[in-house]
Protein backbone atom coordinates (compact mmCIF):
# COMPACT_ATOMS: atom_id res chain seq x y z
CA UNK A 1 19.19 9.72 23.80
CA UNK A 2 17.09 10.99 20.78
CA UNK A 3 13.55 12.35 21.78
CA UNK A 4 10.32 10.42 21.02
CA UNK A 5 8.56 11.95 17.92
CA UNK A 6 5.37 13.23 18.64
CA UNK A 7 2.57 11.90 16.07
CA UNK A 8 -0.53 11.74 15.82
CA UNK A 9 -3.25 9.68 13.60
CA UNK A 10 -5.78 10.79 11.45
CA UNK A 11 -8.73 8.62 10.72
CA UNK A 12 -9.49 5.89 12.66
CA UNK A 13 -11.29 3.71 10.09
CA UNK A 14 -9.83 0.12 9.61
CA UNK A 15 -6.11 1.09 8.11
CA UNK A 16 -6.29 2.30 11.85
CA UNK A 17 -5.55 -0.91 13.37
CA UNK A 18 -1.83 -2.30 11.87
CA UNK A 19 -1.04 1.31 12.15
CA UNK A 20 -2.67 1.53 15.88
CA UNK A 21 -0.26 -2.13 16.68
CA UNK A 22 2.59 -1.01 15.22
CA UNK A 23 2.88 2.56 16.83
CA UNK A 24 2.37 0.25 20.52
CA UNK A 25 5.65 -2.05 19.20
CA UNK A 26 7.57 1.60 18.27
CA UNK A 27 6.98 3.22 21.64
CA UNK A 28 10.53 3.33 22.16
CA UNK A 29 10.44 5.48 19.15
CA UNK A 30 7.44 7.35 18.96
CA UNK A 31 4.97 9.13 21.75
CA UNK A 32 1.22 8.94 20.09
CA UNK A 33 -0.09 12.22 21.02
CA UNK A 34 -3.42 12.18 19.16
CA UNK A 35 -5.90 9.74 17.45
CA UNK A 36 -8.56 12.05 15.53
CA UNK A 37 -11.53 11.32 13.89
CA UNK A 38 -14.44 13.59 12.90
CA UNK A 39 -16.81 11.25 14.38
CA UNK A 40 -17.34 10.73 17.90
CA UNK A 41 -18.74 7.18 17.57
CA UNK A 42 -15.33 6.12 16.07
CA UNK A 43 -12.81 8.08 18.61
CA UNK A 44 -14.59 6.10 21.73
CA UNK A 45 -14.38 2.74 19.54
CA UNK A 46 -10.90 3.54 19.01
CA UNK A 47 -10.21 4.42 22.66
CA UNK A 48 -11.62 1.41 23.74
CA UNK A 49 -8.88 -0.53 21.97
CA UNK A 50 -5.88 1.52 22.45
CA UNK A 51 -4.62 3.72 24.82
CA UNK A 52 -4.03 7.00 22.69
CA UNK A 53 -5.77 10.21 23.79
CA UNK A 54 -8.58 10.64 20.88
CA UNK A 55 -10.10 14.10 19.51
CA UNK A 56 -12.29 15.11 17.07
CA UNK A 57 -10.16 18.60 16.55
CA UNK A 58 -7.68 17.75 14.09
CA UNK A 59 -6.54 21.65 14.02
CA UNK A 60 -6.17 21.37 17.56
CA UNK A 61 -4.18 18.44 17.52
CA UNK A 62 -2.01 20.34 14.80
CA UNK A 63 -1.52 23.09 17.24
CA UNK A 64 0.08 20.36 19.95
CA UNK A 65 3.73 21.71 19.63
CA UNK A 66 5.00 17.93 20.65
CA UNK A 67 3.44 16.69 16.91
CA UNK A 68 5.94 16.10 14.70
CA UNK A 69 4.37 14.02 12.24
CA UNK A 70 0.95 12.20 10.78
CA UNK A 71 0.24 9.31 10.17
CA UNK A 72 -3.48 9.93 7.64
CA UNK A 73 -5.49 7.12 7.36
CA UNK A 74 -9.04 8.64 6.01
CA UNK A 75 -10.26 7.34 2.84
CA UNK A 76 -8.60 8.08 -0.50
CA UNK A 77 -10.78 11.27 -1.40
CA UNK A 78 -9.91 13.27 1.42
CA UNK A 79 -6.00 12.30 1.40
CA UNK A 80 -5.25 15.48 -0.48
CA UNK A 81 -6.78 17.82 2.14
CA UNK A 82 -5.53 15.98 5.07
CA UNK A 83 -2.14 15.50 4.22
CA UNK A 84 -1.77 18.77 2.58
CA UNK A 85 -3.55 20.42 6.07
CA UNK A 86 -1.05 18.43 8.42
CA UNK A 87 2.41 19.55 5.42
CA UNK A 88 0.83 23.36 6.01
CA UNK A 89 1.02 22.18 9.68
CA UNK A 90 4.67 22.11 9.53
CA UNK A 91 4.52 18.11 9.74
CA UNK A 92 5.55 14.85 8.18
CA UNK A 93 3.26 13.30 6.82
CA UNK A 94 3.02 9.06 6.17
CA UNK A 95 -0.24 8.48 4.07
CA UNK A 96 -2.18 5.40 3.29
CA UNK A 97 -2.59 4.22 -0.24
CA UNK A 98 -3.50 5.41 -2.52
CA UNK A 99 -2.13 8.93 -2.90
CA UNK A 100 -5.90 9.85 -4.06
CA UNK A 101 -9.13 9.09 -5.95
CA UNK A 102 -6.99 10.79 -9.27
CA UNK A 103 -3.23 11.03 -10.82
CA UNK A 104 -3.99 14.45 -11.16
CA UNK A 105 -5.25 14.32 -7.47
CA UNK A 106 -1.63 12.50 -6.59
CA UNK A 107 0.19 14.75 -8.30
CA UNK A 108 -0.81 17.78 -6.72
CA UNK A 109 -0.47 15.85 -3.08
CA UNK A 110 3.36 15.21 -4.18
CA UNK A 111 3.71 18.66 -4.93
CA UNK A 112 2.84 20.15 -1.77
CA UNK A 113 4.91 17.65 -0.04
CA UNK A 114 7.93 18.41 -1.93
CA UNK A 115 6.70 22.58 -1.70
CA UNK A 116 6.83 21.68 2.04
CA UNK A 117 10.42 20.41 2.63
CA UNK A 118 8.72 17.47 4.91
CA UNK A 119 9.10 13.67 4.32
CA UNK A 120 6.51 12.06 2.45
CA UNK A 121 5.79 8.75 2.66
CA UNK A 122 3.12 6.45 1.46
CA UNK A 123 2.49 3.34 3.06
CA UNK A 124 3.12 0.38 0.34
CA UNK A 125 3.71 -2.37 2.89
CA UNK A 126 4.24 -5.49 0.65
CA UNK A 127 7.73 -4.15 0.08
CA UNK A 128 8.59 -4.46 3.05
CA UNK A 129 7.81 -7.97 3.57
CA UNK A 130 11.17 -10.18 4.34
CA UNK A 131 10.25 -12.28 0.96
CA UNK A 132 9.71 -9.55 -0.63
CA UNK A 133 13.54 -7.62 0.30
CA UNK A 134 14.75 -11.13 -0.44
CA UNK A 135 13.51 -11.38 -3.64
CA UNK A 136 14.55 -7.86 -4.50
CA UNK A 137 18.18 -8.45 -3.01
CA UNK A 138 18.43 -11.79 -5.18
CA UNK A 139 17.65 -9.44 -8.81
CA UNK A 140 19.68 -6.79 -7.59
CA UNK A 141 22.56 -9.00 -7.09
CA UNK A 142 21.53 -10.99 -10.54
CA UNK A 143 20.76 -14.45 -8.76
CA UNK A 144 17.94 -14.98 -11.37
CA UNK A 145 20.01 -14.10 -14.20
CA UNK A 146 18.13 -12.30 -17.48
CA UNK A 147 14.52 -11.84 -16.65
CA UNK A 148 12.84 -13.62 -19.47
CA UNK A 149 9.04 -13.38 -18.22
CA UNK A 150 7.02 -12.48 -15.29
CA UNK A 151 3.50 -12.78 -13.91
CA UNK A 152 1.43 -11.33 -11.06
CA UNK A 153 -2.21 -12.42 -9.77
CA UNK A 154 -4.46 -11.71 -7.28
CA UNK A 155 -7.01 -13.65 -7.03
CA UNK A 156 -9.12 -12.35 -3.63
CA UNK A 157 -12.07 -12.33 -2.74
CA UNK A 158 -14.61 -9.61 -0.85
CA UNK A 159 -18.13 -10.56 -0.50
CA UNK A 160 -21.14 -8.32 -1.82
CA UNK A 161 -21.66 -6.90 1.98
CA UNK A 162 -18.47 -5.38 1.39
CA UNK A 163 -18.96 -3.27 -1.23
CA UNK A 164 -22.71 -2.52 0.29
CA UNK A 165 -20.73 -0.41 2.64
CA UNK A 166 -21.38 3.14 1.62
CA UNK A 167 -18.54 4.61 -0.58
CA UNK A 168 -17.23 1.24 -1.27
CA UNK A 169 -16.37 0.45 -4.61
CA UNK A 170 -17.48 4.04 -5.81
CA UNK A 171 -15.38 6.36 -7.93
CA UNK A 172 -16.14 9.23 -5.44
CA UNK A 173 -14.90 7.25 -2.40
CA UNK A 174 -12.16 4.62 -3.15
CA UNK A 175 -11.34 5.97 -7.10
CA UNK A 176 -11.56 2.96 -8.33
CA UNK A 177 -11.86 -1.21 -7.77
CA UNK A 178 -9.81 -4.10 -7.29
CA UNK A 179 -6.87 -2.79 -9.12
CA UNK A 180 -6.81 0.80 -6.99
CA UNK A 181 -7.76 -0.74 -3.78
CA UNK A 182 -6.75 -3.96 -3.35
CA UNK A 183 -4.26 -4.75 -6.29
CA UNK A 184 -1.98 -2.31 -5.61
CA UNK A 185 -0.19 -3.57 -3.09
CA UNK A 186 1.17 -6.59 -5.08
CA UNK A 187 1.58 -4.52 -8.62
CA UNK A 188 3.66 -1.63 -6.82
CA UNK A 189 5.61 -4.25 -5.40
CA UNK A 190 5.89 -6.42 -8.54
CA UNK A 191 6.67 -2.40 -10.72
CA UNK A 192 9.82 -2.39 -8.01
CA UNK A 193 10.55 -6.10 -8.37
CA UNK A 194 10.80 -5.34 -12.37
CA UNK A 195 9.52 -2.55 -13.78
CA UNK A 196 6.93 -1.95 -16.28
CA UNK A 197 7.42 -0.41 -19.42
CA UNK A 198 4.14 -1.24 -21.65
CA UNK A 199 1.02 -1.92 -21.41
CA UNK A 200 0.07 -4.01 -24.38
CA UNK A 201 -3.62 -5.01 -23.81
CA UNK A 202 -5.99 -5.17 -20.90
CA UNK A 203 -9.76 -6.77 -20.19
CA UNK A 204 -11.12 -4.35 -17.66
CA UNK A 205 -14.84 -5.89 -16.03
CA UNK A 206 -17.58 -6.35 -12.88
CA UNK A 207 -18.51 -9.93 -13.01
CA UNK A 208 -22.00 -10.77 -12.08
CA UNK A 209 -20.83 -12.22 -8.59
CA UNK A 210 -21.10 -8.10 -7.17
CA UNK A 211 -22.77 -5.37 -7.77
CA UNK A 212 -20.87 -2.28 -7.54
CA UNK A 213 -19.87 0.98 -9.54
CA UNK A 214 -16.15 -0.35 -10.31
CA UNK A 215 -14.13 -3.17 -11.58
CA UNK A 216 -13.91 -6.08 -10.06
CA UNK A 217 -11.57 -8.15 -12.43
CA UNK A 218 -8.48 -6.94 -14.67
CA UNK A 219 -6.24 -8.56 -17.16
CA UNK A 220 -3.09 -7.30 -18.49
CA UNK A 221 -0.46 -8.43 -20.95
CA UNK A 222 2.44 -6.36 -20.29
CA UNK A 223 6.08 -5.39 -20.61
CA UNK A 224 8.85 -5.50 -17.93
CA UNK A 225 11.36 -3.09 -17.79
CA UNK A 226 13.85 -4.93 -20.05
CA UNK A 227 10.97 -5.75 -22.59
CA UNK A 228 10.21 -9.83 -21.52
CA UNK A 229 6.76 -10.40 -21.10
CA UNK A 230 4.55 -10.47 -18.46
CA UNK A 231 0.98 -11.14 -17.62
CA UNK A 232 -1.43 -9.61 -14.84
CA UNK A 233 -4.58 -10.99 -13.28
CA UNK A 234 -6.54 -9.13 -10.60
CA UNK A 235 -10.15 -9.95 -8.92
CA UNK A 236 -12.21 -9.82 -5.68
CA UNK A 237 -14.41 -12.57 -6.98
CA UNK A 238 -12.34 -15.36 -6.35
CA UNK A 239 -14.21 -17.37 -3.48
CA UNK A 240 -12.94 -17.81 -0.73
CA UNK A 241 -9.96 -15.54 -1.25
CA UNK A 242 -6.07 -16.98 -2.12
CA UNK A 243 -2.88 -14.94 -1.36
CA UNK A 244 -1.32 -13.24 -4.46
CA UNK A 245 1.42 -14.45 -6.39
CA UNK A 246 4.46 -13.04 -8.39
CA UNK A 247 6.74 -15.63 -10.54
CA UNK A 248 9.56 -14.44 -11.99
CA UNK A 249 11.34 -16.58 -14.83
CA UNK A 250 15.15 -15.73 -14.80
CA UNK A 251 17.97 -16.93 -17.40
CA UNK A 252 19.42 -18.44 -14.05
CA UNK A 253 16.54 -19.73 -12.23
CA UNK A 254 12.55 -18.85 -10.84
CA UNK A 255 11.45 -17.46 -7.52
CA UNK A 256 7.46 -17.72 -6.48
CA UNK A 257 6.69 -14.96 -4.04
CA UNK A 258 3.12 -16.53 -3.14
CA UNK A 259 1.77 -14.16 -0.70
CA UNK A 260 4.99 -13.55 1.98
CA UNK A 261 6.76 -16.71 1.32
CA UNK A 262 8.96 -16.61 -1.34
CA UNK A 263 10.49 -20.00 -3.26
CA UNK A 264 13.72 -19.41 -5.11
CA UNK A 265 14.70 -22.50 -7.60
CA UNK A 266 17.90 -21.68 -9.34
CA UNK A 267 19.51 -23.80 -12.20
CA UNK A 268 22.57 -24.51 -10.40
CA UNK A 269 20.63 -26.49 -7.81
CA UNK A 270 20.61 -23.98 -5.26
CA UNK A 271 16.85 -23.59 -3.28
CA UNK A 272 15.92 -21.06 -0.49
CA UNK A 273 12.35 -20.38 1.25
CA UNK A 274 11.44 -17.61 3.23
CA UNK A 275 8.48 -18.30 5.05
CA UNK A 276 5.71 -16.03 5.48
CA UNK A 277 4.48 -14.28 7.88
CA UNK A 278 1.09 -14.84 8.26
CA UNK A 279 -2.36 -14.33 6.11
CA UNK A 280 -2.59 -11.73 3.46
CA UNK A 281 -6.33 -10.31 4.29
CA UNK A 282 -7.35 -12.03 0.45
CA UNK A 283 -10.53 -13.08 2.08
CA UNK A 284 -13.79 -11.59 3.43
CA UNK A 285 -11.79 -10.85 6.38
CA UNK A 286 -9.67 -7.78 5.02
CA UNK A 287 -7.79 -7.35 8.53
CA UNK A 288 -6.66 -11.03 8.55
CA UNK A 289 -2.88 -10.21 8.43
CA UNK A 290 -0.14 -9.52 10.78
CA UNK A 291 1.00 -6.10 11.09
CA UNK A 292 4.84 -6.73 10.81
CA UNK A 293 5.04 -4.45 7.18
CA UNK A 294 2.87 -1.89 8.88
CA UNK A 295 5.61 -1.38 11.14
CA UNK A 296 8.49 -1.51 9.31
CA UNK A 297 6.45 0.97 6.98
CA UNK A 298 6.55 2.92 10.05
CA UNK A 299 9.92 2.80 10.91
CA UNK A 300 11.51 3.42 7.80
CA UNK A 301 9.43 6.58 7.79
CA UNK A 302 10.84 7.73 11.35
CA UNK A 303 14.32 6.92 9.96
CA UNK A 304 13.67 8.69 7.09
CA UNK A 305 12.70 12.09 9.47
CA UNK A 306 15.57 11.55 11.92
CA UNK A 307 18.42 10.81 9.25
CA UNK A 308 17.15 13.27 6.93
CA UNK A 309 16.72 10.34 3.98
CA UNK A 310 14.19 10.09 1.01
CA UNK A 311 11.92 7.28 2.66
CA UNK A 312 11.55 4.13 0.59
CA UNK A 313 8.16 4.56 -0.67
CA UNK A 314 8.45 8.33 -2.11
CA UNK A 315 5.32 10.25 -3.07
CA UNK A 316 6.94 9.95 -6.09
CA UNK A 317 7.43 6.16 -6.42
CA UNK A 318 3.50 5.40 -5.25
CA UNK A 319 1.92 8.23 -8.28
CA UNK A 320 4.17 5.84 -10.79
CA UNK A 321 1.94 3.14 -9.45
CA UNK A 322 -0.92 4.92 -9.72
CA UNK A 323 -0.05 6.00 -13.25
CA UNK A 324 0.23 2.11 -13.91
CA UNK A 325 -2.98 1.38 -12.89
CA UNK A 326 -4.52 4.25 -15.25
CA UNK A 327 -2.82 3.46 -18.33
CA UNK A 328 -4.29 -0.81 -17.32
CA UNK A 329 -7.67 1.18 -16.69
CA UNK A 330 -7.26 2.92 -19.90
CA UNK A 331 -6.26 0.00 -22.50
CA UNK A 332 -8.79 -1.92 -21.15
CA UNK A 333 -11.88 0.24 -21.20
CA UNK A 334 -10.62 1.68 -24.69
């Protein structure tokens, strides 16, 4: 019987929690050696909730020679450090989005991964929703026929307490708004689903419903990878939060991925739901969704380690979503 890997988590924040769930559901798999956090109000939180060892020695729970891997879950503008610390470490690292605060940032995270020999991963759940491999199954296998036009929206909602937080919202914490933190979820999943070639035009703005340093609404027209158009709508100011939605138009038929359920309609009369899961977290309460992409997140990254496989969401594939979300930034702030 294969060994457990040793891992251990770093930052123990909110992205803590699906992680925290998941790891508990993977025990078979996995032996959580450490939970670390700098702050000592946060590690007896944690500990109160789950029944990992905590520290607030991250080198020393480097040094653990059981710790093959880490799982880094601090906020965007220390992702470079930590990841890069735990790589030096020897270990695998599977990081929260997004890479970091910059491309440049990302792209010198993605270096030292590859520099290390260790797999990379970056946690892009929505992929790994069942819609969501259904969908991509059905245009890999050309059920929708010539992709003729797409759209993506995300119209959620956080209330002005959220962004009150300190850091939230702010270029130096989170590197950007709604399109860096919560967006990019649904538009790395929708760049897999179809690819984007073009930006054409983009409305970049903070609507008077918050006050914060960032964007909290985005427009897009775009292009797909084969050139049809497509359209992209982003916001936390849409009270009281509804999941996001993909539609793609095919020569053959249309699927709706509306948060995790996913309607296929196909010209030959064919029809096929798969239901969701649960909530999407598009409301004030940003936890309110089941953990089930956390784990297979998770799991695909232990695969990846133990076979010896690229994992699905590369280093590589998440800084081509953050290079998306520049160039949107870009064309619409001129």
């Amino acid at each position: 019987m294969t060994r457990k890997l040793g891992v251990i988590i770093v930052g123990l924040g909110p992205a803590s929690l699906p992680h925290s769930k998941s790891l508990i559901d993977l025990k078979d798999r996995v032996d959580v050696r450490w939970a670390v956090s700098r702050s000592q109000e946060r590690t007896a939180a944690y500990a109160k909730q789950f029944p990992f060892p905590t520290t607030t020695d991250i080198a020393a729970a480097l040094a653990d020679p059981a710790v093959d891997a880490a799982i880094v879950l601090t906020p965007p503008s220390s992702h470079l450090e930590a990841s890069t610390q735990c790589l030096e470490a020897g270990k695998h690292v599977l990081v929260e989005k997004p890479l970091e605060l910059t491309v440049a940032r990302g792209e010198q995270l993605v270096a030292n991964a590859r520099k290390s020999g260790k797999v990379f991963a970056v946690t892009l759940q929505h992929r790994f929703r069942p819609a969501s491999l259904r969908l991509k199954a059905a245009l890999d296998d050309g059920e929708l026929g010539t992709l003729e036009a797409a759209s993506i929206t995300v119209p959620w909602w956080r209330p002005q307490t959220y962004y009150d937080e300190p850091g939230r919202g702010t270029m130096a914490r989170d590197g950007g708004g709604v399109l860096l933190t919560q967006a990019i979820h649904s538009l790395d999943l929708f760049r897999s689903l179809v690819g984007v070639r073009k930006v054409v035009a983009a409305q970049v703005r903070t609507t008077g419903l918050h006050k914060m340093e960032t964007e909290d609404y985005v427009s897009a027209l775009l292009e797909i990878g084969n050139g049809a158009p497509a359209t992209l709508m982003t916001t936390t100011a849409a009270y009281p939060g509804h999941p996001e939605r993909i539609e793609i138009i095919g020569s053959k038929g249309h699927a709706a991925l509306v948060g995790g359920r996913l309607q296929l309609d196909l010209l030959d009369g064919r029809n096929e739901v798969v239901e969701a899961e649960g909530s999407t977290g598009s409301g004030a309460n940003i936890m309110d969704f089941p953990h089930d992409a956390h784990r297979a997140v998770i799991a695909d990254f232990l695969d990846a380690i133990e076979t010896g496989r690229e994992p699905i969401v590369t280093g590589e594939e998440a800084l081509t979503s953050q290079r998306l979300v520049d160039d949107i930034l870009r064309a619409g702030r001129g």
